[in-house]
N, C-alpha and C. Protein backbone atom coordinates (compact mmCIF):
# COMPACT_ATOMS: atom_id res chain seq x y z
N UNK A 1 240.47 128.95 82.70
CA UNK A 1 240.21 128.93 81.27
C UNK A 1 241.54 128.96 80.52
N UNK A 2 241.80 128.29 79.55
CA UNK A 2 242.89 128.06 78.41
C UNK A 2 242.24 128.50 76.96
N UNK A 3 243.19 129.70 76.75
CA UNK A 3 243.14 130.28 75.53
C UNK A 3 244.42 129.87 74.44
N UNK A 4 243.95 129.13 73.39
CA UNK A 4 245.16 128.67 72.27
C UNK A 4 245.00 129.75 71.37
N UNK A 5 246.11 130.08 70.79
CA UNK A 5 246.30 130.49 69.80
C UNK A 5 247.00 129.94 68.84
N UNK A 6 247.10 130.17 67.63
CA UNK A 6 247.84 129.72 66.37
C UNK A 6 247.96 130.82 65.31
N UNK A 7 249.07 131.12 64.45
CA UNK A 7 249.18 131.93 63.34
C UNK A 7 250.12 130.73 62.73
N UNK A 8 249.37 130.67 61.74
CA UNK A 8 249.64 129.78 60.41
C UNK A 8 250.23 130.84 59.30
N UNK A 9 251.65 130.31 58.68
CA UNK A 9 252.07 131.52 57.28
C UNK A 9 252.23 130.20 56.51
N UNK A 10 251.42 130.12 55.52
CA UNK A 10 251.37 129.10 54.35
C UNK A 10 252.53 129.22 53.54
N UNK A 11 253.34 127.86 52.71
CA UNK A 11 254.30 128.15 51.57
C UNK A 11 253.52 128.62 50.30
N UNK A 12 254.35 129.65 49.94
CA UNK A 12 254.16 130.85 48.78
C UNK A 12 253.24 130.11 47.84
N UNK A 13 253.46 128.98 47.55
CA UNK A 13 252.86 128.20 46.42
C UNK A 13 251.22 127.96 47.25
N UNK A 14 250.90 127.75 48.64
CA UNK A 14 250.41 127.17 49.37
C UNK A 14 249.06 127.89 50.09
N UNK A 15 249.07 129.94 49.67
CA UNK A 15 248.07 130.35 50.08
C UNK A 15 246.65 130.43 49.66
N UNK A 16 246.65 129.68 48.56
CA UNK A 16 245.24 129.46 48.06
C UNK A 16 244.43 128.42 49.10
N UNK A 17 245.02 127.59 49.89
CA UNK A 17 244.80 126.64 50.81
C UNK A 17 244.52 127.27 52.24
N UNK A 18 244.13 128.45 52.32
CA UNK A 18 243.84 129.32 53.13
C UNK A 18 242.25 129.68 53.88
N UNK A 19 241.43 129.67 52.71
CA UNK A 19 240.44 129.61 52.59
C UNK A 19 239.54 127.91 52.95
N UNK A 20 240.20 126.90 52.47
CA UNK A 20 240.04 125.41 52.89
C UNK A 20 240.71 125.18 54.17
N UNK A 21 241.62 125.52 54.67
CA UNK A 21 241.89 125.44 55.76
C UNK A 21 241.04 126.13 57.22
N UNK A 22 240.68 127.32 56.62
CA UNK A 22 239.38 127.95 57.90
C UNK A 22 237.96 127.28 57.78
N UNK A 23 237.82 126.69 56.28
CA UNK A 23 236.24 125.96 56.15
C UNK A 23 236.64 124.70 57.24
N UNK A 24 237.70 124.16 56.55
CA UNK A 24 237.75 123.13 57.39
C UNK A 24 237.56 122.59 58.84
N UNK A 25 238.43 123.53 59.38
CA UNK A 25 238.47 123.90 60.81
C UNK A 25 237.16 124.25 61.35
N UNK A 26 236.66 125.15 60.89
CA UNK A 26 234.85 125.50 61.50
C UNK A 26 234.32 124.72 60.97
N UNK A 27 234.43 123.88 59.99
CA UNK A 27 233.23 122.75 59.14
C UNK A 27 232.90 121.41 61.03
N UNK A 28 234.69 121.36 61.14
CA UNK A 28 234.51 120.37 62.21
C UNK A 28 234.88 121.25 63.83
N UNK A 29 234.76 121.77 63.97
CA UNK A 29 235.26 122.40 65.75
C UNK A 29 233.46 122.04 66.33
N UNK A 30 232.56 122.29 66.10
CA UNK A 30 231.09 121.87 66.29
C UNK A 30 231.23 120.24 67.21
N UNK A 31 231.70 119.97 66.53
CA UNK A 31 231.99 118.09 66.78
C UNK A 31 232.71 117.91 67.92
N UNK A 32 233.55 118.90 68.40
CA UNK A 32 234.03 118.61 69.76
C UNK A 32 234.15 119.27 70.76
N UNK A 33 233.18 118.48 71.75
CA UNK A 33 232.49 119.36 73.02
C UNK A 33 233.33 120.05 73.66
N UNK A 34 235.16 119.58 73.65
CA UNK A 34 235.86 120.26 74.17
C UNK A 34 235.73 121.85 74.51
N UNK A 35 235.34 122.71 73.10
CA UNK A 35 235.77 123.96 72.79
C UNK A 35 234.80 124.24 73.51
N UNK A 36 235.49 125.53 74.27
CA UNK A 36 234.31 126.66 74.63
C UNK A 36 233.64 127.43 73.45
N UNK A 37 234.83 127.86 72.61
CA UNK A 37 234.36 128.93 71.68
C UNK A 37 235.88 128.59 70.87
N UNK A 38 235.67 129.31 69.35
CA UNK A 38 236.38 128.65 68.67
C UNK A 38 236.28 129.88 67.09
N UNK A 39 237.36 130.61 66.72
CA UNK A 39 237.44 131.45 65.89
C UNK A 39 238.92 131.41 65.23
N UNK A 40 238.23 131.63 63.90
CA UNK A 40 239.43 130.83 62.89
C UNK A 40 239.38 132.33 61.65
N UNK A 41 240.49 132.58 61.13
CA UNK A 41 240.19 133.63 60.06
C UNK A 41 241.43 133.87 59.35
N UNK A 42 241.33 134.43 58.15
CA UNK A 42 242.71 134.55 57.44
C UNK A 42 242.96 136.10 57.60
N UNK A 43 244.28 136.37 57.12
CA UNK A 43 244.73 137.55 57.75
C UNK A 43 244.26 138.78 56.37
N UNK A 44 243.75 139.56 56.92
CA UNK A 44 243.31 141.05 56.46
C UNK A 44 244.57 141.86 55.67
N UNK A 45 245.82 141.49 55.54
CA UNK A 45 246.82 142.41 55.23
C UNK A 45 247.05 143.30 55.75
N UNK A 46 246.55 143.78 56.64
CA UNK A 46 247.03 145.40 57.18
C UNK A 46 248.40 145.71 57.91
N UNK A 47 248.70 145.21 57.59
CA UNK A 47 250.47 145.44 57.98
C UNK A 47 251.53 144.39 57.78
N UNK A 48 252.81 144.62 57.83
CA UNK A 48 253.56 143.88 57.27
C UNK A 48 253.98 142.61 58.38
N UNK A 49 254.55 141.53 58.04
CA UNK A 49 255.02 140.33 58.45
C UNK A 49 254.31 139.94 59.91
N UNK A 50 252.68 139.21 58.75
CA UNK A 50 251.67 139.09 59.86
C UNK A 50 251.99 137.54 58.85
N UNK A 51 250.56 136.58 59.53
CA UNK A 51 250.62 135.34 59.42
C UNK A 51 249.62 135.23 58.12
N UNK A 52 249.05 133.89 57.95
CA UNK A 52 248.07 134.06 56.87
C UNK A 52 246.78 133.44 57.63
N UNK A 53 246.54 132.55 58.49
CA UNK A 53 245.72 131.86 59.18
C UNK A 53 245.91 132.09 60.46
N UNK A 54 244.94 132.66 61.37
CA UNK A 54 244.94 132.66 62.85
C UNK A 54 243.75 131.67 63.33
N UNK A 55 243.97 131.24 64.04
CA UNK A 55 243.06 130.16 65.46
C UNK A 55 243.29 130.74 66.83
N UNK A 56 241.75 130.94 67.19
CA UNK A 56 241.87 131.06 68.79
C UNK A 56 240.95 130.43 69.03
N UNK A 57 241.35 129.24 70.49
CA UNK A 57 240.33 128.45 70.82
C UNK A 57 240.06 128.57 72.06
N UNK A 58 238.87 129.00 72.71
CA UNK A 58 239.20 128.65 74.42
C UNK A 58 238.25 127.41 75.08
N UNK A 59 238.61 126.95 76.38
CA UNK A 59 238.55 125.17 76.48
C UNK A 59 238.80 125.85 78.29
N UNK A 60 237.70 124.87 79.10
CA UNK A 60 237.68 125.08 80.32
C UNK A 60 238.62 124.91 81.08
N UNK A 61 239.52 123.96 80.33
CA UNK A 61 240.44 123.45 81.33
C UNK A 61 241.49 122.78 80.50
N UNK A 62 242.56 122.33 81.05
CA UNK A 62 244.02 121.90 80.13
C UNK A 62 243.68 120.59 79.83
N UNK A 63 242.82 119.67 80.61
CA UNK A 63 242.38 118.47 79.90
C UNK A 63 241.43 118.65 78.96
N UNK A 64 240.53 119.44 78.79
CA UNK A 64 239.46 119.60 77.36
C UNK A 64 241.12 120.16 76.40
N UNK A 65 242.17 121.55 76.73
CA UNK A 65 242.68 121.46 75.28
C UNK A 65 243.30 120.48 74.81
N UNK A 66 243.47 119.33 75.84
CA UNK A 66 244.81 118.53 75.70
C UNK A 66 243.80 117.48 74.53
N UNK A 67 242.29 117.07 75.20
CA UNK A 67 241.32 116.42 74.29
C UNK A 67 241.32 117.02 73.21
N UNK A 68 240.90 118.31 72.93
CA UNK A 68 240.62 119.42 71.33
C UNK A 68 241.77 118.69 70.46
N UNK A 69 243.60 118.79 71.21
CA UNK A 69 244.40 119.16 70.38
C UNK A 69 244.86 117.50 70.21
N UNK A 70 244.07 116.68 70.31
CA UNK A 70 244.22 115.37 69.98
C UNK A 70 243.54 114.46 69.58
N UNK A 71 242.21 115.33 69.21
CA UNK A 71 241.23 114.89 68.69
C UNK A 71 241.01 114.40 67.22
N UNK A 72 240.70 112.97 66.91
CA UNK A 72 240.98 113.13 65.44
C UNK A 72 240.95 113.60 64.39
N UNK A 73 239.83 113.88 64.41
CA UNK A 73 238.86 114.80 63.36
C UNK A 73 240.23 116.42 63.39
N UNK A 74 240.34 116.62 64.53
CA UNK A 74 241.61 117.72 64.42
C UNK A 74 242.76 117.53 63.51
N UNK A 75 243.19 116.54 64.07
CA UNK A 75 244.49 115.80 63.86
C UNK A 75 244.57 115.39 61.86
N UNK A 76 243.55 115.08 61.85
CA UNK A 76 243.44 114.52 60.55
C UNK A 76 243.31 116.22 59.85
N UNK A 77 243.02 116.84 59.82
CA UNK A 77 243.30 118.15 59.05
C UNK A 77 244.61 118.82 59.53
N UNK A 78 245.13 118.79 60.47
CA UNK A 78 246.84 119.52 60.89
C UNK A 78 247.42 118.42 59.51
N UNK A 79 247.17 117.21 59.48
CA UNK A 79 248.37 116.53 59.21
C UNK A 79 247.94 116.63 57.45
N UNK A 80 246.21 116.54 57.21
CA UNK A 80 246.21 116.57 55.21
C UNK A 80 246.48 117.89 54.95
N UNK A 81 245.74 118.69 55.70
CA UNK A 81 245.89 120.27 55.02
C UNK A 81 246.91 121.25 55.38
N UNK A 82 247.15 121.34 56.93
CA UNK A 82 248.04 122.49 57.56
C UNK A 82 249.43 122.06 57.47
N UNK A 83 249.75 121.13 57.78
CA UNK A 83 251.37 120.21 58.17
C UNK A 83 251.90 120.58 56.49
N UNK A 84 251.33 119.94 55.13
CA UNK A 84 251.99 120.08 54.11
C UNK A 84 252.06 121.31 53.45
N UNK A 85 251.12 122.29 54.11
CA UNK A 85 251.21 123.62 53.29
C UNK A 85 251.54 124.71 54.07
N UNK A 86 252.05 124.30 55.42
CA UNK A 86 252.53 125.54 56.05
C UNK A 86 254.56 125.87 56.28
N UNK A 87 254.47 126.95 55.91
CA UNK A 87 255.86 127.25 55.95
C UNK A 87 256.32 127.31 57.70
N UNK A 88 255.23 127.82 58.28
CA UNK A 88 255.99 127.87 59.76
C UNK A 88 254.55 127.82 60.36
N UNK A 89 254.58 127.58 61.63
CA UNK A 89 253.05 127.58 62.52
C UNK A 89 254.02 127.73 64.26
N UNK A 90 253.29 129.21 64.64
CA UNK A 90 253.05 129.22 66.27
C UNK A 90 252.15 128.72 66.70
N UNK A 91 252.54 128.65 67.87
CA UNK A 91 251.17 128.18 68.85
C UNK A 91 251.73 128.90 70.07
N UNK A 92 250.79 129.41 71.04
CA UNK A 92 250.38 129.86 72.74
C UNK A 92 249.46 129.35 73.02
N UNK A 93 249.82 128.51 74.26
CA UNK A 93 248.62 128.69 74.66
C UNK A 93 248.59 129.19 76.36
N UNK A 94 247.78 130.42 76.85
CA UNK A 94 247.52 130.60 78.02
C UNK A 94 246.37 130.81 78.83
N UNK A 95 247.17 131.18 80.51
CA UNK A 95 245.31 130.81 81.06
C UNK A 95 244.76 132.49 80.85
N UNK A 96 243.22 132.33 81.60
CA UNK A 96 242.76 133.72 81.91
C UNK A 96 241.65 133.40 82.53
């Protein structure tokens, strides 16, 4: 099993796009059989120099994430919504 992660920190001007960015993401993760399971959420504040958007996805195998993370319907929201409004973005991804 392959577990992705992501923490998204939006530009200052850019966190209202926070909320459209998690609809988005769960509007379409349904659509591709890849995902095992698939949880998206913005960050709670509870402590200092956290992210604003987290993703965790898990996927049976490195060819379903390699499908997820190249999937269009994906791809087409990294590149309208996340790519122009994020100040920085991690990613992990490992097994378990």
């Amino acid at each position: 099993m392959i577990r992705h992660h992501v923490i998204m920190v939006l530009n200052d001007d850019a966190k209202d796009m926070a909320q459209p960015i998690v609809d988005a993401l769960l509007e379409w993760a349904p659509s591709c059989p890849e995902i095992r399971d698939y949880t998206v959420g913005i960050d709670l504040n509870l402590a200092d120099n956290t992210g604003d958007v987290a993703v965790v996805g898990e996927f049976d195998s490195v060819e379903d994430y390699k499908a997820y993370a190249t999937n269009e319907g994906h791809v087409k929201i990294i590149t309208e919504m996340i790519a122009p409004n994020a100040a920085s973005l991690m990613r992990v991804q490992t097994e378990f």
